[in-house]
C-alpha atoms as a PDB file:
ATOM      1  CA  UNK A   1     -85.331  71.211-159.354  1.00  0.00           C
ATOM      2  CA  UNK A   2     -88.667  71.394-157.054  1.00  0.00           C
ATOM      3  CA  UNK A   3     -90.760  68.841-156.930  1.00  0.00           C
ATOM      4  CA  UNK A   4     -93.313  71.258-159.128  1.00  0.00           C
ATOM      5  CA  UNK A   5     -90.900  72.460-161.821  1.00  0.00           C
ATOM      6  CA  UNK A   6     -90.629  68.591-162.696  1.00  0.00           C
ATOM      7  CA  UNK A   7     -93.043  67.849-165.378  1.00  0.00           C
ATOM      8  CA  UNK A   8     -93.848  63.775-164.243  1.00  0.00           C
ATOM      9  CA  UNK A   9     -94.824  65.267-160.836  1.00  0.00           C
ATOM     10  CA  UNK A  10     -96.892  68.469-162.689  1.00  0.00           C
ATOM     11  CA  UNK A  11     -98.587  65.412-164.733  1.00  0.00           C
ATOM     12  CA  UNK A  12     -98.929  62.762-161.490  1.00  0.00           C
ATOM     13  CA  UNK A  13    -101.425  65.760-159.594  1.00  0.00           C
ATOM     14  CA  UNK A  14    -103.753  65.150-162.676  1.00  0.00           C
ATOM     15  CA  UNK A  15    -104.113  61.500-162.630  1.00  0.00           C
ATOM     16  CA  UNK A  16    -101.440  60.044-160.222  1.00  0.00           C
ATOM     17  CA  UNK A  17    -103.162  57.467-157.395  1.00  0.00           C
ATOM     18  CA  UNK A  18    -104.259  53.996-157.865  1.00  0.00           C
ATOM     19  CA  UNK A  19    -107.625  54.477-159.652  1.00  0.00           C
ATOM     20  CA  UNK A  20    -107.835  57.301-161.746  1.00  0.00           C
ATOM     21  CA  UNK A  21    -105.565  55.962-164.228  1.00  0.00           C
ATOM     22  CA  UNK A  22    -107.366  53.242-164.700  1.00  0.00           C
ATOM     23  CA  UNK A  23    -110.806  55.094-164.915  1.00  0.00           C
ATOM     24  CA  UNK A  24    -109.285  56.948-167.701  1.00  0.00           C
ATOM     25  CA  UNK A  25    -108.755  53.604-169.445  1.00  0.00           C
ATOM     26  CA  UNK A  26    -112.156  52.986-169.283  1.00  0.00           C
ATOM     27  CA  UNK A  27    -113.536  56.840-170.036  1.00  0.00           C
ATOM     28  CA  UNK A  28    -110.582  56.625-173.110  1.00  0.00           C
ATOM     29  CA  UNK A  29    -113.126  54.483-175.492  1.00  0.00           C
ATOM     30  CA  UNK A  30    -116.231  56.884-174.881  1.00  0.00           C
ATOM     31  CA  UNK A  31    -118.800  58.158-172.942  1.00  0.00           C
ATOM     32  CA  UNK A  32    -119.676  55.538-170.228  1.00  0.00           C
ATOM     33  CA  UNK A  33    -122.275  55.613-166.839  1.00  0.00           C
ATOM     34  CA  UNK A  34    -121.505  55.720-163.116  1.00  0.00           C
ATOM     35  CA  UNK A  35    -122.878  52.391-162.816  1.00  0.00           C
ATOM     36  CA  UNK A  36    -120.939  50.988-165.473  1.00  0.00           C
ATOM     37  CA  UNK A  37    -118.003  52.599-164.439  1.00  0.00           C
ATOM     38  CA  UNK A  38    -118.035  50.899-160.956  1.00  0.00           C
ATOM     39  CA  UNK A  39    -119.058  47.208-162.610  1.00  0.00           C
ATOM     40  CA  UNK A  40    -115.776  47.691-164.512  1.00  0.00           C
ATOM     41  CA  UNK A  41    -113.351  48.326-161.659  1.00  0.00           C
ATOM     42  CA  UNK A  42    -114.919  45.998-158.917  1.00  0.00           C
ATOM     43  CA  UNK A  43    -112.208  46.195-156.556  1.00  0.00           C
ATOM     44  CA  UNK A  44    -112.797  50.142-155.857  1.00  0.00           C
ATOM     45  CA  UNK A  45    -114.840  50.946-153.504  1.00  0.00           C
ATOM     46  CA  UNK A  46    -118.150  53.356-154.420  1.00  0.00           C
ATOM     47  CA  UNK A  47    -116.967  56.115-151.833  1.00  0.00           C
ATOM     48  CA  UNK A  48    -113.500  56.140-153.481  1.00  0.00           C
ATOM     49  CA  UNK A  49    -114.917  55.860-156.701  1.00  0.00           C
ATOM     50  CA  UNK A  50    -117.144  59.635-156.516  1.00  0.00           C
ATOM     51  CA  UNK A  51    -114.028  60.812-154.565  1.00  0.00           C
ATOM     52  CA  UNK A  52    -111.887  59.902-157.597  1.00  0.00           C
ATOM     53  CA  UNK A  53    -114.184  60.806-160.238  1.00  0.00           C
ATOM     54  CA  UNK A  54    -114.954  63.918-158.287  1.00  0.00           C
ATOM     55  CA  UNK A  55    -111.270  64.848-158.817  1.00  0.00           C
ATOM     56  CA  UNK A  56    -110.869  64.229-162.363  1.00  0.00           C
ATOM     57  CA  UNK A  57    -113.894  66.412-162.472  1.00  0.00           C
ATOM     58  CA  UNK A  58    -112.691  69.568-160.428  1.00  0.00           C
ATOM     59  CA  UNK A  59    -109.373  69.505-162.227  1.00  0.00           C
ATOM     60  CA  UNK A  60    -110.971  69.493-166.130  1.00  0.00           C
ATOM     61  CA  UNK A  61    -110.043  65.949-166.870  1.00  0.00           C
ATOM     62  CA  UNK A  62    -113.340  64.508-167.433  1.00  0.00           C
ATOM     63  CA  UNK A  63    -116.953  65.908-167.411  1.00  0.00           C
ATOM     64  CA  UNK A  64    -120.016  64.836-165.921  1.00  0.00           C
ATOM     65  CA  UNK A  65    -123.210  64.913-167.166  1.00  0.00           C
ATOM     66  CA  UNK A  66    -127.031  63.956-164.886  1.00  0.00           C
ATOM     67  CA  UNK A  67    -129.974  63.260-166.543  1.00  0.00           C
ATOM     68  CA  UNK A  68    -133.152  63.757-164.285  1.00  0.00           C
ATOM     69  CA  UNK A  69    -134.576  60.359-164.371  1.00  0.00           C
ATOM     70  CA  UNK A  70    -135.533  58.397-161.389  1.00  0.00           C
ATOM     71  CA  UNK A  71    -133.057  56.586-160.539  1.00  0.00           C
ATOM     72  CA  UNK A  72    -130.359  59.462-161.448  1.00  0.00           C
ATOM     73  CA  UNK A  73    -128.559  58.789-164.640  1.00  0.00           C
ATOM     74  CA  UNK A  74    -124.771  59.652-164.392  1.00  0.00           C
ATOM     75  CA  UNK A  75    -122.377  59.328-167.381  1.00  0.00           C
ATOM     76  CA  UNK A  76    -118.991  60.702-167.780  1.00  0.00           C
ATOM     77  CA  UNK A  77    -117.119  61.097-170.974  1.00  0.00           C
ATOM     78  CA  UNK A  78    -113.589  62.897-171.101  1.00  0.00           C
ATOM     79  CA  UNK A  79    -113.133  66.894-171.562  1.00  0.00           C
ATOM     80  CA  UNK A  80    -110.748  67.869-174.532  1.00  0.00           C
ATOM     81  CA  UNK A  81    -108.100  68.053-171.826  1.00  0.00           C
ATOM     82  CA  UNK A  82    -108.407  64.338-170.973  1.00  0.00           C
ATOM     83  CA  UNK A  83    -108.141  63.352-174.725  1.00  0.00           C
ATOM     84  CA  UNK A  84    -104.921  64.758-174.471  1.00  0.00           C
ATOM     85  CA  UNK A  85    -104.277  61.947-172.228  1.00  0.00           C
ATOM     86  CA  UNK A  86    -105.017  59.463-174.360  1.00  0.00           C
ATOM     87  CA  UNK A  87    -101.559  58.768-175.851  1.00  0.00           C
ATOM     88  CA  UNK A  88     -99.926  58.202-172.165  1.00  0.00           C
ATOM     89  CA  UNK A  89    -102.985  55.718-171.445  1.00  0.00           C
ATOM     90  CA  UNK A  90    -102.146  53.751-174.685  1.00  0.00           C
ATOM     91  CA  UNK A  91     -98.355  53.653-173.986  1.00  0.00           C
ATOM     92  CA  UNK A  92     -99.195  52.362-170.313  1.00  0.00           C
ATOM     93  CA  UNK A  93    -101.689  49.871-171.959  1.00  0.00           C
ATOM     94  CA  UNK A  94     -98.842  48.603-174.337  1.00  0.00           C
ATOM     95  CA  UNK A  95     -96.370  48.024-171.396  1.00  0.00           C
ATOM     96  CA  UNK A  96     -98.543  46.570-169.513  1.00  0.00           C
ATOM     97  CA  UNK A  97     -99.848  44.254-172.150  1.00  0.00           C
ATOM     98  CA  UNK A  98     -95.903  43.639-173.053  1.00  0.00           C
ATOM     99  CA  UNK A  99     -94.593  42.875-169.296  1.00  0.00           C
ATOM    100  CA  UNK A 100     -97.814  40.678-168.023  1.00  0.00           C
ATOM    101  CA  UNK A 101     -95.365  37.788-167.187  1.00  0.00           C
ATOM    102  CA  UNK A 102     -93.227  39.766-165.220  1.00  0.00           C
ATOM    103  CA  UNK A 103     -96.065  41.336-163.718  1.00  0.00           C
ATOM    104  CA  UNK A 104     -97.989  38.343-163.030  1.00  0.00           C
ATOM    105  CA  UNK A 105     -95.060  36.913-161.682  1.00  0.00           C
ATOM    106  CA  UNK A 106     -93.971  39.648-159.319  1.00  0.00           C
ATOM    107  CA  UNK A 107     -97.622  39.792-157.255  1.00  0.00           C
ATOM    108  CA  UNK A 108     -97.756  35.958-156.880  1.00  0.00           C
ATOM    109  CA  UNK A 109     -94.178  36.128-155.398  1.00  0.00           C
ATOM    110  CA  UNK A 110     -95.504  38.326-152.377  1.00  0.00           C
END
């Protein structure tokens, strides 16, 4: 099979990497700002951030929408396509919730 017959790989090019996953958790509830966004996931920075969000974005996952205020007012919400998503977020919420220990216990050992 080629790497882009494989349907885990197909879904990995939509939200594969280490942050867009979990800005989907986030976007999964609602509607949420930029600002908000980034005051959720501290640890990523604001260039990788618009980079991330940018590709979620080009590839019909989420939308963005600015208001013209002063500062700009950013908000994102997910696109129809992304709510189709949401049942792979919840399962990876659930196993994550269920394997904590493990978890916890595999990043202290390194």
């Amino acid at each position: 099979m080629k790497p882009e017959d494989c349907p885990v790989h197909r879904a990995m090019k939509f939200i594969g990497g280490k942050w867009k996953p979990i800005i989907l958790f986030y976007l999964k509830d609602g509607t949420i700002r930029s600002a908000d966004l980034a005051r959720q996931i501290p640890e990523v920075s604001g260039k990788v951030l618009t980079s991330q969000l940018r590709e979620l974005e080009r590839d019909g996952i989420i939308a963005r929408r600015i208001y013209p205020s002063v500062p700009p007012k950013v908000e994102y919400s997910m696109t129809p396509l992304g709510e189709s998503i949401r049942p792979v977020l919840k399962a990876l919420a659930e196993w994550g919730r269920a394997h904590a220990p493990q978890a916890e216990a595999t990043t202290t050992d390194y």
